[in-house]
Structure formats: structure tokens, C-alpha cells
PDB file of N, CA and C in Angstrom:
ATOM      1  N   UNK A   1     151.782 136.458   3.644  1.00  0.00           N
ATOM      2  CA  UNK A   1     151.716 137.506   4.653  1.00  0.00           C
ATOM      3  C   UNK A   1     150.947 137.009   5.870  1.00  0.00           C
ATOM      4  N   UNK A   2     151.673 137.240   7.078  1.00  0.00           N
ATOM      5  CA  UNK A   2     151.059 136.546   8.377  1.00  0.00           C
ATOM      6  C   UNK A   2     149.983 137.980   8.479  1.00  0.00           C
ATOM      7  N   UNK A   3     148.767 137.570   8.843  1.00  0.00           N
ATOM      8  CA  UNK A   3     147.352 138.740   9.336  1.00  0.00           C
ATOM      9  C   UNK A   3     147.631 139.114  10.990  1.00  0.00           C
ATOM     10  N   UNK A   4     147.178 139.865  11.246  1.00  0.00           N
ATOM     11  CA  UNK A   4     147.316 140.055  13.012  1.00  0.00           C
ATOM     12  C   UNK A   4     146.149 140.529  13.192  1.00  0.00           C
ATOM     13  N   UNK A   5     145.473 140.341  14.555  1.00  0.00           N
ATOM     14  CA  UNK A   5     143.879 140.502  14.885  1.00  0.00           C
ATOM     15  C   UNK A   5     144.051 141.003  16.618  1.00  0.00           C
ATOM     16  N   UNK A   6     144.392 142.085  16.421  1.00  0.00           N
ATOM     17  CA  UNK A   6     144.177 142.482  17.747  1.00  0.00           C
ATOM     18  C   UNK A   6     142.623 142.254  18.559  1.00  0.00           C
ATOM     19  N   UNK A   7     142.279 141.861  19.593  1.00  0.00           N
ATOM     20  CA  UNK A   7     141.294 141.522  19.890  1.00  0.00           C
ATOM     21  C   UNK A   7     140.626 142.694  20.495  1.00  0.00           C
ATOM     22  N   UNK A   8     139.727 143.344  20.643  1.00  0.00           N
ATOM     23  CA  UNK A   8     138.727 144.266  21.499  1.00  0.00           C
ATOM     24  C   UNK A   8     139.259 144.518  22.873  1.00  0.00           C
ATOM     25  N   UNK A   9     139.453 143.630  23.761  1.00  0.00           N
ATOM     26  CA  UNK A   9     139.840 143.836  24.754  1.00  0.00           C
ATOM     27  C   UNK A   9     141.284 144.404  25.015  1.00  0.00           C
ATOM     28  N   UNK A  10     142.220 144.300  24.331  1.00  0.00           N
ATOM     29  CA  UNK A  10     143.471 144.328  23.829  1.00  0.00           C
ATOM     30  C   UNK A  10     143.435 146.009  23.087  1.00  0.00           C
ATOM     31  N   UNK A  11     143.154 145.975  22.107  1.00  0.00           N
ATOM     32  CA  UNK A  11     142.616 147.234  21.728  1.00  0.00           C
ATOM     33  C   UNK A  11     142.345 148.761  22.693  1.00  0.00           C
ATOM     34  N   UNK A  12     141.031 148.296  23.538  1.00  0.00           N
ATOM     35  CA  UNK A  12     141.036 149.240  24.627  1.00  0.00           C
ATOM     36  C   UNK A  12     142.188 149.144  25.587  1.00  0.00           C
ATOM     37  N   UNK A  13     142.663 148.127  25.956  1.00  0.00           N
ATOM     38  CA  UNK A  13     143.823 148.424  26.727  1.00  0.00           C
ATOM     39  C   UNK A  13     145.232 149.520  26.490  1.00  0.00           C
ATOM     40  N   UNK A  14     145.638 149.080  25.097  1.00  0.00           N
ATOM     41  CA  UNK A  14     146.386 149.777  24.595  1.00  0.00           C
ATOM     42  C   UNK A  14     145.794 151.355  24.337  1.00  0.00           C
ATOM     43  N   UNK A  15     144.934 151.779  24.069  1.00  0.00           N
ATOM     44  CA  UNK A  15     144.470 153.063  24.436  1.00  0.00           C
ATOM     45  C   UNK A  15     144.362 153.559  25.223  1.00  0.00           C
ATOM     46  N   UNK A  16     144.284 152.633  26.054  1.00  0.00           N
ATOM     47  CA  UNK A  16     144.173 153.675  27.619  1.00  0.00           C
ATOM     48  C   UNK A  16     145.532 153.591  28.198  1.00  0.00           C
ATOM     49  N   UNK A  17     146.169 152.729  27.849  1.00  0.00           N
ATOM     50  CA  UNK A  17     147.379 153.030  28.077  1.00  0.00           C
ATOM     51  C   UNK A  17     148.338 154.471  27.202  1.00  0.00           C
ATOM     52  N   UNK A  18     148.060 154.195  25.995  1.00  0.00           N
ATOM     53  CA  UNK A  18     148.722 155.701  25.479  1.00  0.00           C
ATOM     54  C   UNK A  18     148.250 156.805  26.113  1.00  0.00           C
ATOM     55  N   UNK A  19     146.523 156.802  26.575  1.00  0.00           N
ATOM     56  CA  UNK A  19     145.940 158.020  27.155  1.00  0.00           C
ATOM     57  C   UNK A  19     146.749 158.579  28.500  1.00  0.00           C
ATOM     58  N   UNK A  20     147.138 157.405  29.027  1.00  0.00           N
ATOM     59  CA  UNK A  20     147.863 157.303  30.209  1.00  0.00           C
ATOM     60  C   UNK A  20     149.005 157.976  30.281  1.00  0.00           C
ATOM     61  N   UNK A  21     149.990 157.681  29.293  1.00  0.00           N
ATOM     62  CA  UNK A  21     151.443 158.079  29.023  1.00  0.00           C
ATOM     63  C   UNK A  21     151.174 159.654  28.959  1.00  0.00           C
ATOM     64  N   UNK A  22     150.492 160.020  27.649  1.00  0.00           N
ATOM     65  CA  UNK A  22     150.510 160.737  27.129  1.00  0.00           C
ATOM     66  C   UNK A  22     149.753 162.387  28.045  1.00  0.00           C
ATOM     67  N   UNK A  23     148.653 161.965  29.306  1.00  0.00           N
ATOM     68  CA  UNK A  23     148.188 162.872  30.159  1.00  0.00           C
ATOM     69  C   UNK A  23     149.951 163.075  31.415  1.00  0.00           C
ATOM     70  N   UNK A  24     150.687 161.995  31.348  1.00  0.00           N
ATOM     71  CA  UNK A  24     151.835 162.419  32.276  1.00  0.00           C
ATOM     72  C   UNK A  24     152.790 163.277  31.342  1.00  0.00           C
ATOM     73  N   UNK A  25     153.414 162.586  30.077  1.00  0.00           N
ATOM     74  CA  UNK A  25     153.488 164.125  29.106  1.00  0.00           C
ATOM     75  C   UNK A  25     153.928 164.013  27.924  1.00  0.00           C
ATOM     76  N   UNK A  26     153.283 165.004  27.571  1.00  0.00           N
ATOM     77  CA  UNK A  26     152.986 165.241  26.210  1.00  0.00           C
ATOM     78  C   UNK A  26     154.313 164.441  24.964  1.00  0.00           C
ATOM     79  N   UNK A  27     153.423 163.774  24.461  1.00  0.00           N
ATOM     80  CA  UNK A  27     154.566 163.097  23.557  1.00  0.00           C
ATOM     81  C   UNK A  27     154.747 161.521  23.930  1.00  0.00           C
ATOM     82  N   UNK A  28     154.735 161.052  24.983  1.00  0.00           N
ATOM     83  CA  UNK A  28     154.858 160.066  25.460  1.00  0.00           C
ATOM     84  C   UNK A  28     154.004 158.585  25.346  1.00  0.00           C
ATOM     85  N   UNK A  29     152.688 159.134  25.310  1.00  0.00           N
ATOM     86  CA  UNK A  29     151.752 158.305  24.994  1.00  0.00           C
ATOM     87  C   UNK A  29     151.896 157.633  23.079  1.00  0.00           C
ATOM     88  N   UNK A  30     152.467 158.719  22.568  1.00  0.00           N
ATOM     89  CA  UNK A  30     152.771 158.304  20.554  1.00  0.00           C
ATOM     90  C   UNK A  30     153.928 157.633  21.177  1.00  0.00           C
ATOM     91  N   UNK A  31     155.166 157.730  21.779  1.00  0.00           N
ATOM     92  CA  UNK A  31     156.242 156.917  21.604  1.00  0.00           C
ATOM     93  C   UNK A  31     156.079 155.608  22.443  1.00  0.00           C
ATOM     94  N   UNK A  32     154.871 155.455  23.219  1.00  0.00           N
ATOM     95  CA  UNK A  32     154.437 154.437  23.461  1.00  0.00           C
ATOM     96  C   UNK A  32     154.178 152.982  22.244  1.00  0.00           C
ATOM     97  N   UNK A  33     153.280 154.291  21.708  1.00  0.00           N
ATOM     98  CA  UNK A  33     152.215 153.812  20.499  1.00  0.00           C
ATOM     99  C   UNK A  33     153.412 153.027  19.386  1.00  0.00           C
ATOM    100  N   UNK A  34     154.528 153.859  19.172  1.00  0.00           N
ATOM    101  CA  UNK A  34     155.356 153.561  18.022  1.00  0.00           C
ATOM    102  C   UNK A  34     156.264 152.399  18.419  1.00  0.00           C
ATOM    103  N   UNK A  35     156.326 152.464  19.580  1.00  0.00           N
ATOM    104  CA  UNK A  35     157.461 151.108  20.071  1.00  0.00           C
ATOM    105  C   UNK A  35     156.205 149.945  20.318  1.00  0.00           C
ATOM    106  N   UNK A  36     155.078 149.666  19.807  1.00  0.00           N
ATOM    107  CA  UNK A  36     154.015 149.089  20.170  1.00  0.00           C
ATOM    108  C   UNK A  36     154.272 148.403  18.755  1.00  0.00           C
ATOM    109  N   UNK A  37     154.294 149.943  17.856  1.00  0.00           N
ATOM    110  CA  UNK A  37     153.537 149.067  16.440  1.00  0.00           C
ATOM    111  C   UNK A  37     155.128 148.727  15.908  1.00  0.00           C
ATOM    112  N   UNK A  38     156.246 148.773  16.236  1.00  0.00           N
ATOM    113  CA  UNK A  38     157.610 148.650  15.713  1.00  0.00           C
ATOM    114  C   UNK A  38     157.614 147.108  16.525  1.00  0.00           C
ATOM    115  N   UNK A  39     157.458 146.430  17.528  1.00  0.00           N
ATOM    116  CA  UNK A  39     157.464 145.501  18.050  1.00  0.00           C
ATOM    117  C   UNK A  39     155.969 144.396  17.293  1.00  0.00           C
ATOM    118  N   UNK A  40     155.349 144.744  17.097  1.00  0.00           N
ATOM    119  CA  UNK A  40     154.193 144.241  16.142  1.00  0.00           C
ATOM    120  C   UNK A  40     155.059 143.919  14.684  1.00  0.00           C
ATOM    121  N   UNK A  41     155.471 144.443  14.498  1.00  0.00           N
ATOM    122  CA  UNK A  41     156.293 144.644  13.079  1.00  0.00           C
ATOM    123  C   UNK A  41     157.378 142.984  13.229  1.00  0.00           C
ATOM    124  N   UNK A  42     158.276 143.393  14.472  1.00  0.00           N
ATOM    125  CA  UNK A  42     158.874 141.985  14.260  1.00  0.00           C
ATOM    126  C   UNK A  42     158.162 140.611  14.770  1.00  0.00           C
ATOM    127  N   UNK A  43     157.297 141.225  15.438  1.00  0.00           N
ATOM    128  CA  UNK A  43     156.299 139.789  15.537  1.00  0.00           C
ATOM    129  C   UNK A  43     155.896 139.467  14.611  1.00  0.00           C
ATOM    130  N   UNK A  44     155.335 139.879  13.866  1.00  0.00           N
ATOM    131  CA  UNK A  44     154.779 139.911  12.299  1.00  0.00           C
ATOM    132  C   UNK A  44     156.085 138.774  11.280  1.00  0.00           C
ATOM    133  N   UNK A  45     157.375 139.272  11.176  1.00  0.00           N
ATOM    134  CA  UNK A  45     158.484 138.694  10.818  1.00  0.00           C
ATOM    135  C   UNK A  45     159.147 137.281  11.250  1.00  0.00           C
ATOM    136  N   UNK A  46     159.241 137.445  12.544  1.00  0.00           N
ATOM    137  CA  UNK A  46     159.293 136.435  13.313  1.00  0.00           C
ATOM    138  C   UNK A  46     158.314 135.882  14.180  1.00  0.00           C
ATOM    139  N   UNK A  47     157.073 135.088  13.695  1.00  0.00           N
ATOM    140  CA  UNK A  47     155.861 134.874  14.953  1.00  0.00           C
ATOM    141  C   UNK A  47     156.509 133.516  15.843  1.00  0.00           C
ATOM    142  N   UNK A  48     157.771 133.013  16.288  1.00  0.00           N
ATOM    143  CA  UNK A  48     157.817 132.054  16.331  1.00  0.00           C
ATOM    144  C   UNK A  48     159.102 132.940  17.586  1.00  0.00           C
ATOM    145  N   UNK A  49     159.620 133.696  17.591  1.00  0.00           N
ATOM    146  CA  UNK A  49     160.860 134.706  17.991  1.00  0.00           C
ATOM    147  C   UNK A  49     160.990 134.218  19.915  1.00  0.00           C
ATOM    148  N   UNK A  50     159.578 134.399  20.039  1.00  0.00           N
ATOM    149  CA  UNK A  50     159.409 134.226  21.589  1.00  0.00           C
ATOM    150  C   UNK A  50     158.942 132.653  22.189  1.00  0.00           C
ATOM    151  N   UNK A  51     159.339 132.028  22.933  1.00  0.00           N
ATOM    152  CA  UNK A  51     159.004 130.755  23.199  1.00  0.00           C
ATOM    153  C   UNK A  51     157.528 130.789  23.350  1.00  0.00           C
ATOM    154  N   UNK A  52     157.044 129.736  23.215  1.00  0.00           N
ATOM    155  CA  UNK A  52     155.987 129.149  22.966  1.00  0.00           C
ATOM    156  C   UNK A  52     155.657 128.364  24.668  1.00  0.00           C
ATOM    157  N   UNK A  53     154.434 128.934  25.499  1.00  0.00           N
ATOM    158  CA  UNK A  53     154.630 128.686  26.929  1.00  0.00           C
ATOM    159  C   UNK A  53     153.494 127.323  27.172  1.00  0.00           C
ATOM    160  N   UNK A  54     153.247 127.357  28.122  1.00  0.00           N
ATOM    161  CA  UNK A  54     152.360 125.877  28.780  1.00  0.00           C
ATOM    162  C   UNK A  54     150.858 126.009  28.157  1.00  0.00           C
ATOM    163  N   UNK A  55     150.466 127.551  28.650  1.00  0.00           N
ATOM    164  CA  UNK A  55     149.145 127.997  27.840  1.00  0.00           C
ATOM    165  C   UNK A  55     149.055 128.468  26.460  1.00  0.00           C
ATOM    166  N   UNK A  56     150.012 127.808  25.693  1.00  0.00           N
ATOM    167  CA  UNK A  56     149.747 128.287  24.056  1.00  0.00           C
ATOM    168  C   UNK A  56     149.923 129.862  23.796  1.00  0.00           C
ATOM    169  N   UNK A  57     150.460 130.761  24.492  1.00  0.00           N
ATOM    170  CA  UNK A  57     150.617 132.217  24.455  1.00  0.00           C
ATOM    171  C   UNK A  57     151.868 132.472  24.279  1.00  0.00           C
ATOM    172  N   UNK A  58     152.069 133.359  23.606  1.00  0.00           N
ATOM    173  CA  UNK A  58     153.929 133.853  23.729  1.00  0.00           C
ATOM    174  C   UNK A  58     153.390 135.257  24.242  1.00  0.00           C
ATOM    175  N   UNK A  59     154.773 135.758  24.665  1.00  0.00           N
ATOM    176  CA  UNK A  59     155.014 136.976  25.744  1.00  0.00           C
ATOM    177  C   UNK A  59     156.235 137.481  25.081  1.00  0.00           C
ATOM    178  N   UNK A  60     156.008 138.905  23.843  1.00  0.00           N
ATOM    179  CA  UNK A  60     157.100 140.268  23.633  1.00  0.00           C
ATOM    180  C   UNK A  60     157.632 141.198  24.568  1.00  0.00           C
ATOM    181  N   UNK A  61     158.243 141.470  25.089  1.00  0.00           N
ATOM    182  CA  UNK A  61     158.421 142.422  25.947  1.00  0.00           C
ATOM    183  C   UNK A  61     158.702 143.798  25.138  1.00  0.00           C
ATOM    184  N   UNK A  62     158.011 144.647  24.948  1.00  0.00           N
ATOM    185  CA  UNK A  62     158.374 145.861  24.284  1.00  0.00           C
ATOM    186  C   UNK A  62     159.781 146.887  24.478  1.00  0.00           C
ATOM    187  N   UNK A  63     160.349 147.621  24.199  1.00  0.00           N
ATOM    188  CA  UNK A  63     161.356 148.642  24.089  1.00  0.00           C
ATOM    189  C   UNK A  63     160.592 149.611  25.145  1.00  0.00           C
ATOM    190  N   UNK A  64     161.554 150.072  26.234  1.00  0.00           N
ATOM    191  CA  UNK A  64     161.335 151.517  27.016  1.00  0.00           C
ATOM    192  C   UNK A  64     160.128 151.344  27.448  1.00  0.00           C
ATOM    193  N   UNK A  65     159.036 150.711  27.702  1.00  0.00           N
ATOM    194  CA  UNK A  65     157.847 150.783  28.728  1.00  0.00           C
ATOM    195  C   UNK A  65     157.638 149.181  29.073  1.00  0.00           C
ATOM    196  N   UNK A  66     156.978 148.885  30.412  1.00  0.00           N
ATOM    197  CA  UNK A  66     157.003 147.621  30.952  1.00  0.00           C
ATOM    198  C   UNK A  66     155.521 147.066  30.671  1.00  0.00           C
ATOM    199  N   UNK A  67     155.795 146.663  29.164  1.00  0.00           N
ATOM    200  CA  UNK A  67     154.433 146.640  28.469  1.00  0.00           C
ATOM    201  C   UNK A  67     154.949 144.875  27.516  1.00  0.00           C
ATOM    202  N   UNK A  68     153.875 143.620  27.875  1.00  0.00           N
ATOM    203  CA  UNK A  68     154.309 142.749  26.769  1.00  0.00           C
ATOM    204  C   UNK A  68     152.905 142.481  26.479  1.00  0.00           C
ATOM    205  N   UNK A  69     153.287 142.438  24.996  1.00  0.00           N
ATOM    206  CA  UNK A  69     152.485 141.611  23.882  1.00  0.00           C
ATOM    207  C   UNK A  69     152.032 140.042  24.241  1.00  0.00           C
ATOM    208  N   UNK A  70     150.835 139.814  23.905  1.00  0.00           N
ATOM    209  CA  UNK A  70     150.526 138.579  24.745  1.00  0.00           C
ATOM    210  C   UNK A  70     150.188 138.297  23.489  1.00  0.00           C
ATOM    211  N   UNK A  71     150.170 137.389  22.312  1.00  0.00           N
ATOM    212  CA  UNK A  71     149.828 136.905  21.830  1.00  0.00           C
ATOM    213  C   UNK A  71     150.073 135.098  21.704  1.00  0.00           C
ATOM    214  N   UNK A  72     148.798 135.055  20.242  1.00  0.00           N
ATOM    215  CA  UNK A  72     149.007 133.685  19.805  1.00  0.00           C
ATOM    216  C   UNK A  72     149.444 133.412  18.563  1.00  0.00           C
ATOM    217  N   UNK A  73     149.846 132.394  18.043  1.00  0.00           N
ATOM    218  CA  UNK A  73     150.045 132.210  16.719  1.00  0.00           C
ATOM    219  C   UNK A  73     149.218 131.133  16.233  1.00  0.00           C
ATOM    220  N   UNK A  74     148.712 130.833  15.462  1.00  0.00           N
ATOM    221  CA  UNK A  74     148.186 129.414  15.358  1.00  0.00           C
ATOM    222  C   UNK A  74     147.556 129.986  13.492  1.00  0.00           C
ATOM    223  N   UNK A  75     147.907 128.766  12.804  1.00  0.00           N
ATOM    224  CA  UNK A  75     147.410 129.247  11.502  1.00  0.00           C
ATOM    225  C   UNK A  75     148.026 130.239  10.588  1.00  0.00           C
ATOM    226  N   UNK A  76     148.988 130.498  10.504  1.00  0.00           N
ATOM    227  CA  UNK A  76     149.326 131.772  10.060  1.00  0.00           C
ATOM    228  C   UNK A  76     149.033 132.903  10.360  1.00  0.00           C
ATOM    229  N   UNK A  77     148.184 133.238  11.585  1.00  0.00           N
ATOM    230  CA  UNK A  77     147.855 134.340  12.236  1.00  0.00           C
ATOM    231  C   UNK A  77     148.173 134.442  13.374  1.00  0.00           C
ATOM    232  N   UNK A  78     148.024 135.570  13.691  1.00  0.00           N
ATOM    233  CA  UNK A  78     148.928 136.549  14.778  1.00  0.00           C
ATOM    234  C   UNK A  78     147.675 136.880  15.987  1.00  0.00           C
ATOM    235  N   UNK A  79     146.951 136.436  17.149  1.00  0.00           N
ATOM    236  CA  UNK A  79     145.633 136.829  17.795  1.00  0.00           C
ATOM    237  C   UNK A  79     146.791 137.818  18.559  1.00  0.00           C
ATOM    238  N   UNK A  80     146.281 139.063  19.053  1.00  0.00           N
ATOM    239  CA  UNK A  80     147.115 140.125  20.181  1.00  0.00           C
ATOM    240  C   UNK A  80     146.010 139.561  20.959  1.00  0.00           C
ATOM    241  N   UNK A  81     146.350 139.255  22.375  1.00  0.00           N
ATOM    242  CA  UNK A  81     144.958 138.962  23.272  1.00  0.00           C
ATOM    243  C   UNK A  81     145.477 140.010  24.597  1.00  0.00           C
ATOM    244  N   UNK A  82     146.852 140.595  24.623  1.00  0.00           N
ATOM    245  CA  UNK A  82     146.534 141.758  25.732  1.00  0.00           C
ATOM    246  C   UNK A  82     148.075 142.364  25.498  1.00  0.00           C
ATOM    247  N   UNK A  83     147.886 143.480  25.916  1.00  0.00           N
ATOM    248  CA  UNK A  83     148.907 144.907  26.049  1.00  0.00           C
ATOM    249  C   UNK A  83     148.630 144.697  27.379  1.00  0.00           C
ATOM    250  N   UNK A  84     149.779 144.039  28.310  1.00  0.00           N
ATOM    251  CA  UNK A  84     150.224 143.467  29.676  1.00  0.00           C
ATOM    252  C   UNK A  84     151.256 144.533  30.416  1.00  0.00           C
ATOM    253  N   UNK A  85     150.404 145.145  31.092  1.00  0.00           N
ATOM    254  CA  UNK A  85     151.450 145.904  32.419  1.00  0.00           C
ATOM    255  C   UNK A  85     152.236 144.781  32.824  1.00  0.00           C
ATOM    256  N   UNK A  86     153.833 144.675  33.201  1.00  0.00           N
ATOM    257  CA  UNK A  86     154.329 143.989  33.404  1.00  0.00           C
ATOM    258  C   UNK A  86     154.378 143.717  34.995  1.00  0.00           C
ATOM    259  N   UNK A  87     153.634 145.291  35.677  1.00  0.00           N
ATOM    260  CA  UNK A  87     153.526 144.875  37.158  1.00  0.00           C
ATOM    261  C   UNK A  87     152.362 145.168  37.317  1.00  0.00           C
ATOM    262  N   UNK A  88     151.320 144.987  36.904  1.00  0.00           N
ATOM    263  CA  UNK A  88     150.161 144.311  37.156  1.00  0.00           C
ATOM    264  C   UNK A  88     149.064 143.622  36.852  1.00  0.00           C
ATOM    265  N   UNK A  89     148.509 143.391  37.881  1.00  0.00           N
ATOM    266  CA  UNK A  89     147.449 141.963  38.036  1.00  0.00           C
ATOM    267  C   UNK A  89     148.006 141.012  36.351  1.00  0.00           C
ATOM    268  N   UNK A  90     149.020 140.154  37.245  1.00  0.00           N
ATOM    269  CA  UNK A  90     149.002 139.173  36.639  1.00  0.00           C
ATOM    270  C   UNK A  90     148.072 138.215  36.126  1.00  0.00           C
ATOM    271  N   UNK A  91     148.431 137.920  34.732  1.00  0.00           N
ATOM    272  CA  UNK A  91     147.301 136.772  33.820  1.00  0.00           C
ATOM    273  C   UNK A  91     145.967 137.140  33.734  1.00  0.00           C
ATOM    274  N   UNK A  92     145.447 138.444  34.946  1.00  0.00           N
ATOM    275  CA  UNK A  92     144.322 138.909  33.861  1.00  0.00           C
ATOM    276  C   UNK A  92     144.057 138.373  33.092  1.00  0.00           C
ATOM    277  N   UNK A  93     144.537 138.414  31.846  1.00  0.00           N
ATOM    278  CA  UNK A  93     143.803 138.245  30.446  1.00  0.00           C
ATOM    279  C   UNK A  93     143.549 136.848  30.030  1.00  0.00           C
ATOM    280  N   UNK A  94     143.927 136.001  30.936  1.00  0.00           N
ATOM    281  CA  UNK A  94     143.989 134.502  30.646  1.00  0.00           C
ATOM    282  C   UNK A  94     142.838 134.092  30.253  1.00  0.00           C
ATOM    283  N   UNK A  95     141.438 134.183  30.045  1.00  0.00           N
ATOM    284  CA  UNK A  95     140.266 133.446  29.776  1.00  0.00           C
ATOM    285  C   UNK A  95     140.197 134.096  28.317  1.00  0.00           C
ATOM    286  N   UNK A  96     141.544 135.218  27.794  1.00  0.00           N
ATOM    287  CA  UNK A  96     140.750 135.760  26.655  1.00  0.00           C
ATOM    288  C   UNK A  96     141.184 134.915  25.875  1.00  0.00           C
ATOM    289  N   UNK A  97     142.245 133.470  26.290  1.00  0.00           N
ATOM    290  CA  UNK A  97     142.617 132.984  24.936  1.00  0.00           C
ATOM    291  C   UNK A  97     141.390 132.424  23.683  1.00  0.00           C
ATOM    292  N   UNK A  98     141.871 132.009  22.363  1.00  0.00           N
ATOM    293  CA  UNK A  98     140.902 131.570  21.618  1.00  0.00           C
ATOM    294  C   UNK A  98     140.715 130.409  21.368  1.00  0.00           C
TER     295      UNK A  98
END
């Protein structure tokens, strides 16, 4: 079984993002949440699915919101290092690699 370790920073992001959805309306912020953890699911299956880039990170693009999964793989584990607005502030999260 591959482990997955969402990181802290990653974590709060994705919360404030459902908080987000979910204050524009009602319901929106969970179907955020579920196309989050359904896309986690085939990462989980396939950790290898998305190319493998220059900085050691792969990039999911989620279902219905402009949201990608930034993770790593290394070891049999899964690091989440950011829940990525797809239009904004690019690479942000770049110093969170491990």
C-alpha cells in the first residue's frame, strides 16, 4: 500500500479553498472536497500516471475546479506539497519540496 502525507501547508490550502467554494454556495465547497479525495484515490493507484517534471514534482489536474495536485513520489510514498490554483501565483509552493 502506497502512504500519502499531505503536508501542513497543503492541508490549509485545501481548506480554505473548500471554505471558499462552499461561502459562494452551498454544496460546492464538499464537491470540491470529493473530486479532491477521488483524484487522491487514483494517484494513490497510479503514482507514476502524471509525468515526472525537471523539479521532481508531478502535477494532477483535478475534475470541474482549476485545482492541481502537486505532488511527489519517492519511496513508495505519495508527499501532497500543494492544492494549486491553476491561475494563481505560480510555483508558490516551490521551496516546499522535500
Amino acid at each position: 500500500m502506497i502512504n500519502v502525507t499531505i503536508i501542513n501547508e497543503a492541508k490549509t490550502e485545501l481548506f480554505e479553498s473548500i471554505g471558499y467554494y462552499e461561502e459562494k454556495s452551498k454544496g460546492l465547497g464538499v464537491d470540491l472536497y470529493k473530486e479532491i479525495k477521488s483524484a487522491i484515490e487514483i494517484i494513490k493507484r497510479f503514482p507514476e500516471c502524471c509525468a515526472l517534471r525537471k523539479d521532481e514534482t508531478r502535477r494532477f489536474l483535478i475534475n470541474r475546479f482549476p485545482y492541481l495536485i502537486i505532488y511527489i513520489y519517492y519511496e513508495n510514498r505519495i508527499w501532497i506539497i500543494a492544492f494549486a490554483h491553476c491561475k494563481r501565483r505560480p510555483r508558490y509552493w516551490a521551496n516546499r519540496k522535500k
